[in-house]
Structures are given as C-alpha cells and as structure tokens.
Protein backbone atom coordinates (compact mmCIF):
# COMPACT_ATOMS: atom_id res chain seq x y z
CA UNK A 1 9.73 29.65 -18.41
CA UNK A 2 9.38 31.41 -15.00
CA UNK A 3 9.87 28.30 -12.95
CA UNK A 4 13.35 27.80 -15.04
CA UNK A 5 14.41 31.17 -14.57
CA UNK A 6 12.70 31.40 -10.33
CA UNK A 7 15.22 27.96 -10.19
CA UNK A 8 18.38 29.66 -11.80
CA UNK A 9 18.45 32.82 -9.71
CA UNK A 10 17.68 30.66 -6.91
CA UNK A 11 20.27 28.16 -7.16
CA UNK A 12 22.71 30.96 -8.54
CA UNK A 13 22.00 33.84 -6.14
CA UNK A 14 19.01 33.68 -3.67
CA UNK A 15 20.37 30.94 -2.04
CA UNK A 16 23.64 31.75 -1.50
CA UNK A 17 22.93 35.06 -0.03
CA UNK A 18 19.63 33.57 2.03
CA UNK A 19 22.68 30.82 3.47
CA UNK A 20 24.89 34.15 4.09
CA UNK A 21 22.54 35.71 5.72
CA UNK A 22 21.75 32.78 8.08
CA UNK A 23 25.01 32.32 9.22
CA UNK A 24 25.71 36.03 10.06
CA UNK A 25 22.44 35.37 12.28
CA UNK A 26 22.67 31.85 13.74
CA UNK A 27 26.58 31.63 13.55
CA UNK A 28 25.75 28.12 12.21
CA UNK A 29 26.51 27.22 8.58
CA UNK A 30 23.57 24.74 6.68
CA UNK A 31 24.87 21.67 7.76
CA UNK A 32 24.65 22.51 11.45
CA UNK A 33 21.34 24.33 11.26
CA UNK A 34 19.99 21.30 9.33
CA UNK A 35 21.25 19.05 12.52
CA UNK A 36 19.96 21.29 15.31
CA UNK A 37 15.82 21.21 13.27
CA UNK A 38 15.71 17.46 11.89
CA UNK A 39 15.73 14.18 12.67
CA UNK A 40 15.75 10.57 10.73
CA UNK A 41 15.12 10.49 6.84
CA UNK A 42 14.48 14.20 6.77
CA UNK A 43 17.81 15.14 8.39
CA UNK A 44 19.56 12.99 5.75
CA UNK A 45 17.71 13.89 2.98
CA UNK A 46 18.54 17.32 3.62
CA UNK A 47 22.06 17.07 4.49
CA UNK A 48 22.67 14.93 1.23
CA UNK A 49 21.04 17.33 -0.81
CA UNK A 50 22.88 20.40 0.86
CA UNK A 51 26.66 18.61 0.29
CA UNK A 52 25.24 17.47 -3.62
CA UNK A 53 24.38 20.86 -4.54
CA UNK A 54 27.10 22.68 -2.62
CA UNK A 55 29.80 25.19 -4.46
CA UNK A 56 32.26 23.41 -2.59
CA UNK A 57 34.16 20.17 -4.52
CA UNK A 58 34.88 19.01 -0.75
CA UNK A 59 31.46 18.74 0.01
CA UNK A 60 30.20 17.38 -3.17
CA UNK A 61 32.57 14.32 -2.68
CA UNK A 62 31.46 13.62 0.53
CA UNK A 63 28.32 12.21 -0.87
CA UNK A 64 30.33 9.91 -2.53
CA UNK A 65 32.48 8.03 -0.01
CA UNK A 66 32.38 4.77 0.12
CA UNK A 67 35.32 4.01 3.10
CA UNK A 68 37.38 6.93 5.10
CA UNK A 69 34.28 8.27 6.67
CA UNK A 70 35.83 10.32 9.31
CA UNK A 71 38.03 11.91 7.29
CA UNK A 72 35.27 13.24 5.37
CA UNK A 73 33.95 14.21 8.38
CA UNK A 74 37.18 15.86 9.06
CA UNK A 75 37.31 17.79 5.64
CA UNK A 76 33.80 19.38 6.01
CA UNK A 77 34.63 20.39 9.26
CA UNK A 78 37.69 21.74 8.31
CA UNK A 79 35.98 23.57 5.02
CA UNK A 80 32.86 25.13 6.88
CA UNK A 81 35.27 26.43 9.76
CA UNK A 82 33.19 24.41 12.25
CA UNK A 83 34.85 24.03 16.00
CA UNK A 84 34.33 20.77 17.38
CA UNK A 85 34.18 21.75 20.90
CA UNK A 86 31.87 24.22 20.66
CA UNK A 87 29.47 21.66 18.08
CA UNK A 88 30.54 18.41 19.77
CA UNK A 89 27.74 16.64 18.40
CA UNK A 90 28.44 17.68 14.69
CA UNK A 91 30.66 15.20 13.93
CA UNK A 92 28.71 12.44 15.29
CA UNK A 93 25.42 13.32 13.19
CA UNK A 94 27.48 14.14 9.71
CA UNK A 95 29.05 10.41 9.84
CA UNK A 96 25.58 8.40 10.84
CA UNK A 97 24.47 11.10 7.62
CA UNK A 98 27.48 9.59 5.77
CA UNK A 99 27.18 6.29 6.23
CA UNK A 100 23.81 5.99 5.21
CA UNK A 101 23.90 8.65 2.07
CA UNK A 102 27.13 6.32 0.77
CA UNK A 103 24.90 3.08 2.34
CA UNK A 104 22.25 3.69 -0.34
CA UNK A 105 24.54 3.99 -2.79
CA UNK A 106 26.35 0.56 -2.15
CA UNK A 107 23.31 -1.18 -2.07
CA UNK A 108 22.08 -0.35 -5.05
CA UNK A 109 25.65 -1.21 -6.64
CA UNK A 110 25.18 -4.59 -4.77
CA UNK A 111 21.56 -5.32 -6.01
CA UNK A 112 22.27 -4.24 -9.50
CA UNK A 113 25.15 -6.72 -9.59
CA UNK A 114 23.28 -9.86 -8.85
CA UNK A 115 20.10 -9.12 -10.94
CA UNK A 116 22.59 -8.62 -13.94
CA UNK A 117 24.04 -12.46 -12.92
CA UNK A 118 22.05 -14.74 -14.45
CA UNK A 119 20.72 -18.14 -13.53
CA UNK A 120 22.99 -21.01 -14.77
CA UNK A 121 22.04 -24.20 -14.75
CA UNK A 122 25.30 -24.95 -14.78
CA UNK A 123 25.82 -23.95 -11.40
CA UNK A 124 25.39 -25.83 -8.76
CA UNK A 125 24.83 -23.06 -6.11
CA UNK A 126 21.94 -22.10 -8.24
CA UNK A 127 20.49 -25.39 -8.73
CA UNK A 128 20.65 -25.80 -5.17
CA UNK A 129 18.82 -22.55 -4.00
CA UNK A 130 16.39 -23.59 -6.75
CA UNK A 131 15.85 -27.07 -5.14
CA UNK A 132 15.63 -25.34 -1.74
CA UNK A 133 12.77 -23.30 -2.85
CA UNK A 134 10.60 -26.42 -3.65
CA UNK A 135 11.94 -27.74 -0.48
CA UNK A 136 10.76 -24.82 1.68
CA UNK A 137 7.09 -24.62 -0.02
CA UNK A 138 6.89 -28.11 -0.35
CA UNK A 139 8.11 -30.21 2.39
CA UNK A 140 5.40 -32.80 2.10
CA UNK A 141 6.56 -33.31 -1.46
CA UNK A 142 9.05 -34.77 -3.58
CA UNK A 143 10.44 -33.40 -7.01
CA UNK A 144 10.05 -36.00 -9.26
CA UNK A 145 12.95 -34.06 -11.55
CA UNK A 146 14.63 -31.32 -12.22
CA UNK A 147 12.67 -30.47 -15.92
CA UNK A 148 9.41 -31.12 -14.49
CA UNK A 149 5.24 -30.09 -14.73
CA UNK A 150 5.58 -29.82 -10.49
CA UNK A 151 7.10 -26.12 -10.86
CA UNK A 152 3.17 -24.99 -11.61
CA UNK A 153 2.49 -25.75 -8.46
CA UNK A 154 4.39 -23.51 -6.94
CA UNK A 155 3.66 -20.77 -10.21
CA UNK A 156 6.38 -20.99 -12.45
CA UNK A 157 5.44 -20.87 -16.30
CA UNK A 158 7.40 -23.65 -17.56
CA UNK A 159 8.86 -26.82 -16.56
CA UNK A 160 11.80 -25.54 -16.28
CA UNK A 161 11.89 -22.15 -13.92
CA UNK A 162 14.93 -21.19 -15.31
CA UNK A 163 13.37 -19.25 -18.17
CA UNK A 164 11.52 -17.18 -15.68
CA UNK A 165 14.49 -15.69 -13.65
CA UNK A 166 15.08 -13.73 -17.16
CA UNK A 167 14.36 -10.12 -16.23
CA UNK A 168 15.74 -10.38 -12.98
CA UNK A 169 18.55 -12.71 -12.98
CA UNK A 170 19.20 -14.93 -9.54
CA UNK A 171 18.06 -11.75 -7.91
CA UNK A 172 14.72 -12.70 -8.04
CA UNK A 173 15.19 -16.01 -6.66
CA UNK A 174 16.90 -15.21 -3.89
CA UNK A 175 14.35 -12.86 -2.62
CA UNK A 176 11.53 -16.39 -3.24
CA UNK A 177 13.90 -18.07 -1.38
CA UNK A 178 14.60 -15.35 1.41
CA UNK A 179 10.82 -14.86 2.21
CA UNK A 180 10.58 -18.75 2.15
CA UNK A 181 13.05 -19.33 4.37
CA UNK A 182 12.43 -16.51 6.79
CA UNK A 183 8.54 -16.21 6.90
CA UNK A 184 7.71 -19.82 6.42
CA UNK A 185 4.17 -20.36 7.56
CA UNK A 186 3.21 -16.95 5.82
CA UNK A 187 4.74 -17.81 2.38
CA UNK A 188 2.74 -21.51 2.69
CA UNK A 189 -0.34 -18.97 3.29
CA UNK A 190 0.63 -16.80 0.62
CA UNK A 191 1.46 -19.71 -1.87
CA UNK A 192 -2.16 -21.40 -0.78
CA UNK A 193 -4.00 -18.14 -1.49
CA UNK A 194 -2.44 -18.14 -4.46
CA UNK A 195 -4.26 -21.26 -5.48
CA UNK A 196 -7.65 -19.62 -4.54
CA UNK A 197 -10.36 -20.63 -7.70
CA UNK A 198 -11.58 -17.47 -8.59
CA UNK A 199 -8.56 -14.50 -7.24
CA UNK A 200 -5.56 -16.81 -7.77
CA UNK A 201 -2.51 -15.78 -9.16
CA UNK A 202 1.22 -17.52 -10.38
CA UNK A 203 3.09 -17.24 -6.75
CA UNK A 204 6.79 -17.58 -8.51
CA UNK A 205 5.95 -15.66 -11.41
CA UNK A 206 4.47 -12.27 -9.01
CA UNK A 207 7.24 -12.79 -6.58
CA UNK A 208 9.80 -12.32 -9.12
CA UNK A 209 7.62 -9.04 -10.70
CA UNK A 210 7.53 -7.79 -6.93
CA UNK A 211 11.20 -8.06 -6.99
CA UNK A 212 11.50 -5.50 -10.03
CA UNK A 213 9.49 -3.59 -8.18
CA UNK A 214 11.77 -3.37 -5.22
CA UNK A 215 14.75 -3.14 -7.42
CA UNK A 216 12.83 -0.28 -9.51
CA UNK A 217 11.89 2.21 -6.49
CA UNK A 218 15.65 1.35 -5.57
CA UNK A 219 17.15 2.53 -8.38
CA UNK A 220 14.84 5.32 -8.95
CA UNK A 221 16.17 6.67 -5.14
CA UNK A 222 12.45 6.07 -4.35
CA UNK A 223 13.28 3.90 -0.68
CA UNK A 224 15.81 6.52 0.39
CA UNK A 225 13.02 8.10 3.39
CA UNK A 226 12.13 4.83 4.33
CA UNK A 227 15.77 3.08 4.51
CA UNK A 228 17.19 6.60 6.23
CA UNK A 229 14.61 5.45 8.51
CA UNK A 230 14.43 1.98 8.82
CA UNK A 231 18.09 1.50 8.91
CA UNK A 232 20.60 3.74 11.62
CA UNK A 233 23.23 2.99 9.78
CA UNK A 234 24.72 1.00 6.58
CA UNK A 235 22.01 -0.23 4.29
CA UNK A 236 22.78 -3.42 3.19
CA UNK A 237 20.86 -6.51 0.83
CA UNK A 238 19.11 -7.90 4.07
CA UNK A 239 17.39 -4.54 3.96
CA UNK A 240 16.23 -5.13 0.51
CA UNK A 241 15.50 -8.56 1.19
CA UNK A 242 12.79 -7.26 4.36
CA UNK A 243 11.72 -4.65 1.67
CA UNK A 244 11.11 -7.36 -0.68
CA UNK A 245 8.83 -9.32 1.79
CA UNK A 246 7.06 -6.20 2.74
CA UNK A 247 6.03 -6.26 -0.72
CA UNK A 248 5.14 -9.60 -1.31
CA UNK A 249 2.77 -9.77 2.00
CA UNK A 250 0.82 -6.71 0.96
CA UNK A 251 0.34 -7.13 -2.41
CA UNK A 252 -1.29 -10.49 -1.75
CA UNK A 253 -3.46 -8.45 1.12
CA UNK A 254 -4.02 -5.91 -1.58
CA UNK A 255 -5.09 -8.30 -4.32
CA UNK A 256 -7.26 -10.69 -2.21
CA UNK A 257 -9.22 -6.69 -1.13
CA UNK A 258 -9.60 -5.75 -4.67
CA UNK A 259 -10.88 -9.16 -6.10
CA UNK A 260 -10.24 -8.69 -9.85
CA UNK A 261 -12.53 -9.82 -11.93
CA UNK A 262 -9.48 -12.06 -13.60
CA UNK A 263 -5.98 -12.83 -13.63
CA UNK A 264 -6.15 -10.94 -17.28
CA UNK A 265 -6.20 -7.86 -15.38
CA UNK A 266 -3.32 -8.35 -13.21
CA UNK A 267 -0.72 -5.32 -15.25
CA UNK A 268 -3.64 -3.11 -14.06
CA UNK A 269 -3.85 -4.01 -10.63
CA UNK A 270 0.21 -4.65 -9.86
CA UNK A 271 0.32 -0.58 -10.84
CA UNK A 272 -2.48 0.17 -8.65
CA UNK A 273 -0.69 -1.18 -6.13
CA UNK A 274 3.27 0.32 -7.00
CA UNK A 275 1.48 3.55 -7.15
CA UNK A 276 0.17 3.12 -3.61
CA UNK A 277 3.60 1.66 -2.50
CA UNK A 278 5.74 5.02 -4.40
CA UNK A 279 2.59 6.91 -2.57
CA UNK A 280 3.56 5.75 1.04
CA UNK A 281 7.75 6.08 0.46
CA UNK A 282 6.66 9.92 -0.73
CA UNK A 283 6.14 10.25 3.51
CA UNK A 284 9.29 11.16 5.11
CA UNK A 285 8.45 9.63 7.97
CA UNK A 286 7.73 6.58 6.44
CA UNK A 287 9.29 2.88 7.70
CA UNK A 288 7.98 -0.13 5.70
CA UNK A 289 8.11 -2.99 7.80
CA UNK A 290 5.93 -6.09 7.67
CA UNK A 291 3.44 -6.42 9.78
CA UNK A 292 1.30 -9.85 10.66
C-alpha cells in the first residue's frame, strides 16, 4: 500500500517538481542532464525511460520510431526548447539513443517473425539449410536419406528433425546452422562433448532450447544493457545470432563444470544456468561476447 501510493505521488508530483527544480538550477532539461552524467547502456536506458514516461505525446513517440530519426530529433529539440548551438552535441547523442531504443524494438519484430514461420518440408530453402547443417558437423559423412536414424548423431529426437523445430519454428535452425557455419571447429568440439558417456547431452535438441532462451530474455527486454552496449548503433538478427552462440558455448562450459548426475536432470540445470545468464544482463555494464 505505501509503495503504490510513494509511486503515485512520485510519478504524479515529486517528479515533476524535482525535474522543475533541476532545470531552474542546471538550465538543462532531463534529457541533457542524462547526456552530460552517462554513457553506453545506462545513458540509453535512461533516456528511453525518461521519453516513455514523459507528459509530453512528442516524446512518448519518439520511442517508437522506426525511420525519420532526425526529425524526431528535431521535435524533442524543438519541444524541450533546447538550442543547438549552445548543446551541439545533443543532437548527436539523442539519435545514436534513437536508433538503438527503436533498434531493439525491430529486432524483436524480426525474431518473432521467423520463429512463428515454421519448417516446411516443402520448402526447399529449408531442406537445404537442414542438409547444410549435417554438412557442416559432418563433413566426413554422408546422409544416407533424408528420413533417416543419422539425425541422432548429431541429437535430434527423431528421424526426421522436422518435428523438433516445433517450438521455435526455422528460428531455431538457423541459429544451429549460424554457430555451425561461423564457429566451426568449436561446434565439432561442442557436438563431440556432447557425445561424452557419462555428461552427454542431445546437441540439436539443447541448441534449439538455447534458442528460446535467447528469444525469451529478448522479448522479456532482458538483453537491452547488453545490446545498448554491444551494439553502437542498429541492433539487428546477426546480433541475436552472436547472442545465440554466446549461449550455446557457455552452457556447454557450464554443464561439463556442474557434471549432473544425469541427463534426467537437465530442466534443473538449463534454469540454473538462464538464471545466471538473466543474473549477468541485470549489470549495466554488461557485453556478452564469446570468448575462446
């Protein structure tokens, strides 16, 4: 009850007249005294949630542009009375802020739009970057078919993988595929470990979970400090795809330092290791980048 009512005189009057009060002192509104004390994710974090929360419909809708940056840019300028020769560096820091506040919100547009397209066999772009997999994890071997036992061996269920791209639509195998292609020798390390006697585990089948698990902290705004930070810019799918491997090479790190007892336990262990991952992205300093 008193945190509810601390919030509403807060958000209703405290604030407003603490930000009054400021600017009679500095001469600087929020946005520009939020520039001149941050840098990276923090700046952005706090610039996004200054425009989302603002009184202002012009600066609530700048959070939402996806194209016509600058004239954003222009509006808030023009709305916070802000002189851009005497703050020459203003616009400049509220359109990298922009960019990557209307970035995040692309991407996860883009990501939720191929993990709701799912795999056709049918299709023979997806047959092909199915093929390709096998291709890149085993180039000493041939596929003896398309339906076939062989898929194990790379740790799909079934004999046919199809079945297992379910929950996650061709999302999840283009991520396989991306790590395959781009980290070669350490997805043939990964996909060996995998095969260990006692601590092995289905190499498809996790890299496909680990791919809801990228898509989840996504979509729960959980990679904003770390993509503010990683990425200057636009974030795009190629930064979801490096996310993606960042995942897949520590959780096999993680897994092999644990040693479960058996693959029975692996729903424990998997949110052992997304509450470590949701612990790190809590830093706003944070930048998840793999590391061999």
């Amino acid at each position: 009850m008193f945190i509810s009512l601390w919030e509403f005189f807060y958000g209703h009057f405290f604030r407003f007249w603490m930000k009054w009060l400021l600017r009679q002192m500095t001469g600087k509104c929020e946005l520009q005294r939020i520039f001149d004390t941050y840098v990276g994710a923090q700046r952005t974090h706090r610039i996004e949630h200054s425009l989302t929360y603002s009184k202002s419909k012009v600066l609530q809708k700048a959070t939402l542009a996806q194209s016509e940056v600058d004239k954003c840019v222009e509006h808030i300028m023009k709305e916070k009375n802000i002189n851009p020769e005497k703050d020459v560096s203003f616009k400049i820091c509220m359109k990298a802020c922009l960019l990557q506040i209307s970035g995040y919100k692309q991407l996860y547009l883009d990501v939720e739009s191929v993990r709701k397209r799912p795999y056709d066999s049918d299709n023979l772009q997806h047959e092909q970057l199915l093929l390709k997999l096998w291709d890149l994890l085993m180039p000493t071997r041939k596929l003896k078919a398309r339906i076939s036992k062989q898929w194990a061996d790379i740790g799909f269920q079934g004999d046919d993988p199809k079945t297992d791209f379910r929950g996650m639509g061709i999302l999840g195998l283009i991520n396989l595929v991306y790590f395959s292609e781009n980290y070669t020798s350490e997805a043939h390390q990964i996909l060996s470990r995998s095969n260990h006697p006692k601590l092995g585990y289905s190499y498809a089948i996790v890299g496909i979970n680990l791919t809801e698990m990228a898509y989840s902290l996504l979509k729960s705004e959980a990679l904003k400090f770390h993509l503010y930070n990683f990425v200057p810019g636009v974030p795009t799918m190629e930064h979801f795809h490096q996310f993606y491997c960042y995942l897949v090479y520590e959780f096999d790190k993680f897994w092999f330092e644990e040693k479960p007892e058996s693959i029975m336990y692996f729903n424990i262990y998997r949110e052992k290791f997304h509450e470590k991952i949701k612990g790190l992205l809590l830093d706003c300093n944070v930048s998840l980048t793999l590391k061999m």
